[in-house]
Protein backbone atom coordinates (compact mmCIF):
# COMPACT_ATOMS: atom_id res chain seq x y z
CA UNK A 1 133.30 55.89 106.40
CA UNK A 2 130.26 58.62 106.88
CA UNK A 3 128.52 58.81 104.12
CA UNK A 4 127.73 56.78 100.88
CA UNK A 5 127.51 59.23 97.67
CA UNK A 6 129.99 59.15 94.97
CA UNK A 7 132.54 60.52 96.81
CA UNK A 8 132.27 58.34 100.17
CA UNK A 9 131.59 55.15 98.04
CA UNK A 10 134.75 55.59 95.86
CA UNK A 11 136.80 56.13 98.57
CA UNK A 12 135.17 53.27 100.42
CA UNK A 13 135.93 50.79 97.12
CA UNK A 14 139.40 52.54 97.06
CA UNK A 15 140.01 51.85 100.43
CA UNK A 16 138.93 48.06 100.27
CA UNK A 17 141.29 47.42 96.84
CA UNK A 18 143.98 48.49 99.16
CA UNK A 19 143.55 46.22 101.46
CA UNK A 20 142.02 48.13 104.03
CA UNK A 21 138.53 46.68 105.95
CA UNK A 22 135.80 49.41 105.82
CA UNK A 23 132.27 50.05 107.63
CA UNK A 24 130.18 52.13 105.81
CA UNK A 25 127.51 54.47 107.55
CA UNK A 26 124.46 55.98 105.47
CA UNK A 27 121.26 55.66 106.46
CA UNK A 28 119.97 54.82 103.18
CA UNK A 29 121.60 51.38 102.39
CA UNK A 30 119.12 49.30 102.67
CA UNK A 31 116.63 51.91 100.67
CA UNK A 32 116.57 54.02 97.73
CA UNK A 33 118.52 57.14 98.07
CA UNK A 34 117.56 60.39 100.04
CA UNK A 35 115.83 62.17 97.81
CA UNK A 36 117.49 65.58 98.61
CA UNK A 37 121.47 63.59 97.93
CA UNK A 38 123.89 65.75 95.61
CA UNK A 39 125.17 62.70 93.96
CA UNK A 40 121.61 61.83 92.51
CA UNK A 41 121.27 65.66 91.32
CA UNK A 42 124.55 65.26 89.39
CA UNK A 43 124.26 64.10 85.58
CA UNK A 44 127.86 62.58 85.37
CA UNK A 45 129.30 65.65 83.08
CA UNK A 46 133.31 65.13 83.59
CA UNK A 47 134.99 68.69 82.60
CA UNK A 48 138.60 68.18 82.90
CA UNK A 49 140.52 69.45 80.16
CA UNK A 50 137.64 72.14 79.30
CA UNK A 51 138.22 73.64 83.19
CA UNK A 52 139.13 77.56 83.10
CA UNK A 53 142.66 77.02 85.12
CA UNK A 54 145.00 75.77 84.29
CA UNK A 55 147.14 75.12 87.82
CA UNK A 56 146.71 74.79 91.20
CA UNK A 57 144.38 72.18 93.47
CA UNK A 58 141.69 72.50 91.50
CA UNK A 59 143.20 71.33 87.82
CA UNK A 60 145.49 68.86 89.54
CA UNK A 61 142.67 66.94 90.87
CA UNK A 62 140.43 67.40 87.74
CA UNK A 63 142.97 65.62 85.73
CA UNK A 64 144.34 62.97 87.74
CA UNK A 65 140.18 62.28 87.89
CA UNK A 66 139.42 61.76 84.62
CA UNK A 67 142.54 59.27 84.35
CA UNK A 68 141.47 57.29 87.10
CA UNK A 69 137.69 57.41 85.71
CA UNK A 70 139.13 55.36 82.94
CA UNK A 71 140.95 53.20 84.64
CA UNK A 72 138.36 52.55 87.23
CA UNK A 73 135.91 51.66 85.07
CA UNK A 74 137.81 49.27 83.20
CA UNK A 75 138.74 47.42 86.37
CA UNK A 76 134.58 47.61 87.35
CA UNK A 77 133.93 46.33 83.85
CA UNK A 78 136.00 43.49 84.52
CA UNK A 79 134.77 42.28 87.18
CA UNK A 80 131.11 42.56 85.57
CA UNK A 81 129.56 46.12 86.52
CA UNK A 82 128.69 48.14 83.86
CA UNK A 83 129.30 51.89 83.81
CA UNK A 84 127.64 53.90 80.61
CA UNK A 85 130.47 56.31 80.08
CA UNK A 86 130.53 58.22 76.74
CA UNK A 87 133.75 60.65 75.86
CA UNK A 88 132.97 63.95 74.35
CA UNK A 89 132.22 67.28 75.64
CA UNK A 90 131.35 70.38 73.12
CA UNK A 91 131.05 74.03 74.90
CA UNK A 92 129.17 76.47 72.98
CA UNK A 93 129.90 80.12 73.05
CA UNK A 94 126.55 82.41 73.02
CA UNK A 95 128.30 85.61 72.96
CA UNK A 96 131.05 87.41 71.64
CA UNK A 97 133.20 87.59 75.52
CA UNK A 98 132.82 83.74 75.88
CA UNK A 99 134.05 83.01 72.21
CA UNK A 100 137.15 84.60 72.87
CA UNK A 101 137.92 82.72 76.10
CA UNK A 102 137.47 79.32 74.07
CA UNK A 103 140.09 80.85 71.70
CA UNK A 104 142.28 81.95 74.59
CA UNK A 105 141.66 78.41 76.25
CA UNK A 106 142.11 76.38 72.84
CA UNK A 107 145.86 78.14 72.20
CA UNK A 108 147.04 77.86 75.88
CA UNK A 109 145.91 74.14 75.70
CA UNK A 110 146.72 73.09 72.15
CA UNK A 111 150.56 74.15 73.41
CA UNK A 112 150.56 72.16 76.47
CA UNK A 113 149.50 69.10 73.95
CA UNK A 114 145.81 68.63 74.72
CA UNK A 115 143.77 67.71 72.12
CA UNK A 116 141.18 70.86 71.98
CA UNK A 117 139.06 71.84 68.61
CA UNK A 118 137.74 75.14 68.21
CA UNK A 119 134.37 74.52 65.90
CA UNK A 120 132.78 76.99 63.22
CA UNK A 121 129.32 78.09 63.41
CA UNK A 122 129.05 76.12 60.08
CA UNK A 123 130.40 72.98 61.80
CA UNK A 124 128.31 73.58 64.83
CA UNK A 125 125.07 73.66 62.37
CA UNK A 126 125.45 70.26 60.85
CA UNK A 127 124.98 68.34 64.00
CA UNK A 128 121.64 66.88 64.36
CA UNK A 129 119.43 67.26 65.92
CA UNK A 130 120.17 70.75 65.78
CA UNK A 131 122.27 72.87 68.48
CA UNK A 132 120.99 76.56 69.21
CA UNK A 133 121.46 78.81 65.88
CA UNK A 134 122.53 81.33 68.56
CA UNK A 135 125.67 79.81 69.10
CA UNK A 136 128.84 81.69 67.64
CA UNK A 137 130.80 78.61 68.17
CA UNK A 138 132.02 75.90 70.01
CA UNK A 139 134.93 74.45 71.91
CA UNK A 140 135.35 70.73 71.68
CA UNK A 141 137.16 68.29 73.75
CA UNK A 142 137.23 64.45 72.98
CA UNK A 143 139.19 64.12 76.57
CA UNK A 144 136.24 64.67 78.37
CA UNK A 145 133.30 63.03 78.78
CA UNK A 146 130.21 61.85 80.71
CA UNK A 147 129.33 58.59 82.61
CA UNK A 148 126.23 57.69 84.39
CA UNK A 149 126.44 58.64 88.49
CA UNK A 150 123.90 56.25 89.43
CA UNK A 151 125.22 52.74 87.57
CA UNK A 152 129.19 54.29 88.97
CA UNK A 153 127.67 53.97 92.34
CA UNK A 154 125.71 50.81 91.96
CA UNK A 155 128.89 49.33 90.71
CA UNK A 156 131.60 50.66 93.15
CA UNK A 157 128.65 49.65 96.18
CA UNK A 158 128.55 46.65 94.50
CA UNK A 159 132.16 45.55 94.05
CA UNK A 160 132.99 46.75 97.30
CA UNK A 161 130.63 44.48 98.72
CA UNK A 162 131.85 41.32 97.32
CA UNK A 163 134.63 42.26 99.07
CA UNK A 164 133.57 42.20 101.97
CA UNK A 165 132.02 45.70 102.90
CA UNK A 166 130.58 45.95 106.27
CA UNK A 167 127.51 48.58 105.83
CA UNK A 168 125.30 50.13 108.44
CA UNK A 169 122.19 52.03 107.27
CA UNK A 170 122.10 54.60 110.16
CA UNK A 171 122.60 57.54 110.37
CA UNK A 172 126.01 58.63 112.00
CA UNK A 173 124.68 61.79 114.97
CA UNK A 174 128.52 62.21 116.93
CA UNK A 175 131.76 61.92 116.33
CA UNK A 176 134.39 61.29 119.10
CA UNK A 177 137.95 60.47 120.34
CA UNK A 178 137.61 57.88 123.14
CA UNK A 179 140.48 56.11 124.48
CA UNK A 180 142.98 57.32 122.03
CA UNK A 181 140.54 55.77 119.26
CA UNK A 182 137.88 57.55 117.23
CA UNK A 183 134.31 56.03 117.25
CA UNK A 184 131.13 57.27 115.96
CA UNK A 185 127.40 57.01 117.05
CA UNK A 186 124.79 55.60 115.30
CA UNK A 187 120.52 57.41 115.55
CA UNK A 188 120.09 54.15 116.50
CA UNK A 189 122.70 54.57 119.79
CA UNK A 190 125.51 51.95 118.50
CA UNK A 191 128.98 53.25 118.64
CA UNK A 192 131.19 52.13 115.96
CA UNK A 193 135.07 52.77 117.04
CA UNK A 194 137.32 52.94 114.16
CA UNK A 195 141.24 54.13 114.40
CA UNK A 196 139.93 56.60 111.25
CA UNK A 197 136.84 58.02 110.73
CA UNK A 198 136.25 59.89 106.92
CA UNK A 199 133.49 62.12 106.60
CA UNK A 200 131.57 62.52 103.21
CA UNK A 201 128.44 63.20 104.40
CA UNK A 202 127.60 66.85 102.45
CA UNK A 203 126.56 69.63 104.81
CA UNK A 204 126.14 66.85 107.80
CA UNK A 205 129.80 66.59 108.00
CA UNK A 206 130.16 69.97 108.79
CA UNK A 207 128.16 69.66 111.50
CA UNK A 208 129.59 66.04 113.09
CA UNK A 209 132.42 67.86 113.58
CA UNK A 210 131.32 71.62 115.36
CA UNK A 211 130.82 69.45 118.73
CA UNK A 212 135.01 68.45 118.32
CA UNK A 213 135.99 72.62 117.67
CA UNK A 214 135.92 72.36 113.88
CA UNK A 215 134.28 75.30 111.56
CA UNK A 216 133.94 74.41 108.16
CA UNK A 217 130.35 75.50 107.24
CA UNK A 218 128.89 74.49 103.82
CA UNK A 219 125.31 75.45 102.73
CA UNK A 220 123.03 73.50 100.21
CA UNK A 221 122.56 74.34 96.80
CA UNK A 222 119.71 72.78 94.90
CA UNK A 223 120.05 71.75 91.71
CA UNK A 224 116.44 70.03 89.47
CA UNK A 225 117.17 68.06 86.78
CA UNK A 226 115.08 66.90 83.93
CA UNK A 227 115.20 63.61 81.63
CA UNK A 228 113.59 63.95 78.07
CA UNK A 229 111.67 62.25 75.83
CA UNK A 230 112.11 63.43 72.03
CA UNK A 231 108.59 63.01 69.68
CA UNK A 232 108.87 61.28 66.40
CA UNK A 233 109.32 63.92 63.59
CA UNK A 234 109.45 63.25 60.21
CA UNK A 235 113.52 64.01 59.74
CA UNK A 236 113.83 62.07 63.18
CA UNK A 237 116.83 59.03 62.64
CA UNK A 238 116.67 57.23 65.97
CA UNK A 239 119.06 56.65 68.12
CA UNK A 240 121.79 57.78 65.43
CA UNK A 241 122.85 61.29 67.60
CA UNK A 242 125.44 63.05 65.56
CA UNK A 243 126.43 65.04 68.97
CA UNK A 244 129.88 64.68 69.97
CA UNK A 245 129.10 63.67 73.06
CA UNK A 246 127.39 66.14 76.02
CA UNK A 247 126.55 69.72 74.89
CA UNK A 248 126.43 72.68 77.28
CA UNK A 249 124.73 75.85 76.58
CA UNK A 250 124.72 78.83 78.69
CA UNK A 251 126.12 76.50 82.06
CA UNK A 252 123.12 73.91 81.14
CA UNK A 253 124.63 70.31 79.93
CA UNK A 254 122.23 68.39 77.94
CA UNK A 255 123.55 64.63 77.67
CA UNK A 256 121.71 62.35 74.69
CA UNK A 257 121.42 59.10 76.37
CA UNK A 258 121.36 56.70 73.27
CA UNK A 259 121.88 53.50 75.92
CA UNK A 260 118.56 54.28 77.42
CA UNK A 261 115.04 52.83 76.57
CA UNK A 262 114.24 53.92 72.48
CA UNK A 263 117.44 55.84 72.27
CA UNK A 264 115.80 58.99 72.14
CA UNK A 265 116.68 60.21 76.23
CA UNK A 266 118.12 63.12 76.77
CA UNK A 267 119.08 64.61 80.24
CA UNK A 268 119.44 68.55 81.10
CA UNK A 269 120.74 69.82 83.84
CA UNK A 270 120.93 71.19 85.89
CA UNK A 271 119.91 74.23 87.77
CA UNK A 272 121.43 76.26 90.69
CA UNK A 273 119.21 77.32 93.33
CA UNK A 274 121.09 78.07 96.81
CA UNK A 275 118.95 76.87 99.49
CA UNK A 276 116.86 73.56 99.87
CA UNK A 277 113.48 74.89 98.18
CA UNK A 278 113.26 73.84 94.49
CA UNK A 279 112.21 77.20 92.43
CA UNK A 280 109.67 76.37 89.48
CA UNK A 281 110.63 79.55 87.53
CA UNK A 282 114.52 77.64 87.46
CA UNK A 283 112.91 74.83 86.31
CA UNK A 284 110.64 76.16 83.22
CA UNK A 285 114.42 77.99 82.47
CA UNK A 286 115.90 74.97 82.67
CA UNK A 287 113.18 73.49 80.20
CA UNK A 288 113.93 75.73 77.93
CA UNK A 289 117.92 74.93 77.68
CA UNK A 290 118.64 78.49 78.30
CA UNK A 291 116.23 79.72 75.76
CA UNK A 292 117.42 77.53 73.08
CA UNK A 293 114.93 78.05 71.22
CA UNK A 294 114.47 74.30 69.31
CA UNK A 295 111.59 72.93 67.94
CA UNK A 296 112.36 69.11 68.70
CA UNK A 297 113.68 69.79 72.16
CA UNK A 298 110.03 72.14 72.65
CA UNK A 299 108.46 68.94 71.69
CA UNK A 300 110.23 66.79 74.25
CA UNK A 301 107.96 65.04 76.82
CA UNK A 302 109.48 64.99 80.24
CA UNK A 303 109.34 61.41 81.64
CA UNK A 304 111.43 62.13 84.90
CA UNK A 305 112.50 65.16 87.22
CA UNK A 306 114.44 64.98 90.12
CA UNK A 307 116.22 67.43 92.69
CA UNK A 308 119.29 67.44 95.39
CA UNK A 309 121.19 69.02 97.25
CA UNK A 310 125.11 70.07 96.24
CA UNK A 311 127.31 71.24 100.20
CA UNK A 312 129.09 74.29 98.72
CA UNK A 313 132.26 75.40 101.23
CA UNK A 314 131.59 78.70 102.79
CA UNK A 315 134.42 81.26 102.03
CA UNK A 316 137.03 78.14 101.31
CA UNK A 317 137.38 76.77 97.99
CA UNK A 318 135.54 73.15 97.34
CA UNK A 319 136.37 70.42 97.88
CA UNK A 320 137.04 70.15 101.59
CA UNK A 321 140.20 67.67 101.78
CA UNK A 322 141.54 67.87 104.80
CA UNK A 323 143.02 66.16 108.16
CA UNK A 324 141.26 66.95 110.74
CA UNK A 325 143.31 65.30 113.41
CA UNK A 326 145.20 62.41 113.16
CA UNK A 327 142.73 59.51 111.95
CA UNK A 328 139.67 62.22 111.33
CA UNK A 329 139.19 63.13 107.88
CA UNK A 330 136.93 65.50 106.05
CA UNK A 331 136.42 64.57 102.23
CA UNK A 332 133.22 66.37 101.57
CA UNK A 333 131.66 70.20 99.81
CA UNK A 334 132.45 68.95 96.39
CA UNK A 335 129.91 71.38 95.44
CA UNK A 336 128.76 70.43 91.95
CA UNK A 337 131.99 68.53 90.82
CA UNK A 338 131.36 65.06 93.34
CA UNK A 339 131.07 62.96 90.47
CA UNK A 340 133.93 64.45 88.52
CA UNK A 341 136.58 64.66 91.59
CA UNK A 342 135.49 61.40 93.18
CA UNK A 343 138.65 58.95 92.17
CA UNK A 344 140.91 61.71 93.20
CA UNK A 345 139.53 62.62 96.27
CA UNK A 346 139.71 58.73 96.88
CA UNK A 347 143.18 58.79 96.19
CA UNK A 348 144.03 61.22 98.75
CA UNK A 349 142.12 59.93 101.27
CA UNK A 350 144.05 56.66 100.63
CA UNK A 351 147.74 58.03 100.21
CA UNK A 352 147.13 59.88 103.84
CA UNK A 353 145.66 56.65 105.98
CA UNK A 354 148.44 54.90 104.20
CA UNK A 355 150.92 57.21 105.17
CA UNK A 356 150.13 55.85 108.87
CA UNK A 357 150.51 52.61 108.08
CA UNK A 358 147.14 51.68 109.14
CA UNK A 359 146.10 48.78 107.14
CA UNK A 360 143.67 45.98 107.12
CA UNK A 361 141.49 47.99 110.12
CA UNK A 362 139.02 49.49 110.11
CA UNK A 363 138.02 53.35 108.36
């Protein structure tokens, strides 16, 4: 396994709970992350029944995700890792085109059975603290949710290491067939030889594989994110959000984080620059929730900012999910939906090395 974000280390936990015996290459497992890693840019925001299709690759793996979210973290929970996940996601409209696609979206999905509200400016003006006045109303789904990327991680690395996990924190620089085998070479000049090799490595996947006659280009796109600090005010309540859950505003989600230090942490994010150079005009925008236009979120101190970098499939749709050869897989350019898509990108890297009756070796 190449690669340890959200994606490689839930199929690398996957694998393992299926009896399979996994090494793990990244080179920062013995450090803090790379700074620059799209799973540390993401702020957990799981859009699933909210998503603008409603067939095809896409909406299949959306929802089969947000079922095995649940189920995964249940099973984590058990076993004594903890993984903040909060359901609720509210979408509010900011013009008069995007209202009517909510109301589109809320009939087409209130008659396949899902649970969608459509919410009144009224409605929308109660919440506190307050939402943009701006907003001509909202689109709420109790289906959908948020969880925290980092403590999923922490516990699925964790887990998977009580089981046994063999990690290497190198970098992987080649990928090969040798004697009817794959095997892969460490910076450090180690090769690892594996009867599969899986590939989650963002944009560095793409290129492991242009030495073996594979094109599947994907290009960085930067994303900053910020984490808030609300002042006291006089009608502040504490901790007591009366938010649904995450909000997003003109693309932006802004997730109240009651679990964290004071309860009064908020997250916003985050931005899309393509490229690798972080753009401070994005950020003020971004500061501003998409000219919002709040006085307590103005008066928000920001305690941490952080950046990375999302692979984004050139000319094919993301993900990348697909077998290579036999025993090379690419599970990778999850663009900006890694965290979301994780469990079912897990699952089909699973159902296809099981397929080959390949167990208990190594991936």
């Amino acid at each position: 396994m190449v690669g340890a974000g959200v994606v490689g280390l839930s199929i690398t936990w996957l694998l393992q709970c299926q009896g399979h015996a996994v090494r793990l290459l990244d080179p920062c497992l013995n450090g803090p992350p790379a700074a620059d890693s799209g799973s540390w840019a993401a702020l957990g925001v799981l859009m699933g029944q909210v998503f603008h299709r409603s067939s095809g690759r896409g909406w299949r793996l959306r929802q089969r995700s947000l079922e095995l979210w649940r189920e995964w973290i249940e099973t984590l929970e058990a076993q004594g890792h903890s993984i903040p996940y909060r359901q609720g996601l509210l979408l509010l409209a900011s013009d008069g085109p995007e209202l009517e696609r909510q109301g589109r979206l809320n009939q087409e999905r209130q008659a396949k059975g899902f649970p969608l509200e459509l919410w009144e400016p009224a409605q929308l003006q109660r919440l506190h603290p307050q939402v943009p006045k701006a907003a001509l109303g909202g689109l709420y789904s109790p289906a959908d949710g948020q969880l925290d990327p980092a403590m999923a991680m922490a516990a699925l690395r964790a887990d998977a290491e009580q089981h046994g996990l063999v990690g290497h924190a190198e970098a992987a620089v080649a990928v090969e067939r040798h004697n009817g085998r794959w095997r892969v070479q460490c910076r450090g000049g180690e090769w690892l030889e594996s009867p599969w090799v899986v590939l989650s490595a963002g944009v560095c996947s793409a290129e492991l594989i242009e030495p073996l006659g594979h094109a599947l280009p994907m290009e960085p796109v930067l994303g900053q994110a910020l984490e808030l600090e609300l002042a006291d005010q006089p009608n502040w309540q504490g901790p007591d959000w009366q938010w649904p859950g995450a909000v997003v505003w003109r693309g932006i989600n802004l997730v109240p984080r009651p679990d964290l230090q004071g309860g009064k942490r908020l997250w916003l994010g985050a931005t899309l620059e393509p490229g690798t150079n972080a753009c401070p005009e994005a950020l003020a925008a971004l500061r501003g929730w998409g000219n919002a236009d709040l006085d307590w979120l103005q008066g928000a101190t920001v305690v941490r900012q952080w950046q990375g970098h999302r692979p984004r499939p050139n000319q094919r749709p993301a993900p990348l999910l697909e077998q290579l050869e036999p025993g090379l897989i690419m599970a990778s350019g999850h663009y900006r939906n890694g965290v979301l898509l994780a469990p079912a990108s897990a699952e089909w890297v699973a159902e296809v090395i099981s397929s080959r009756d390949v167990h208990s070796d190594h991936a």
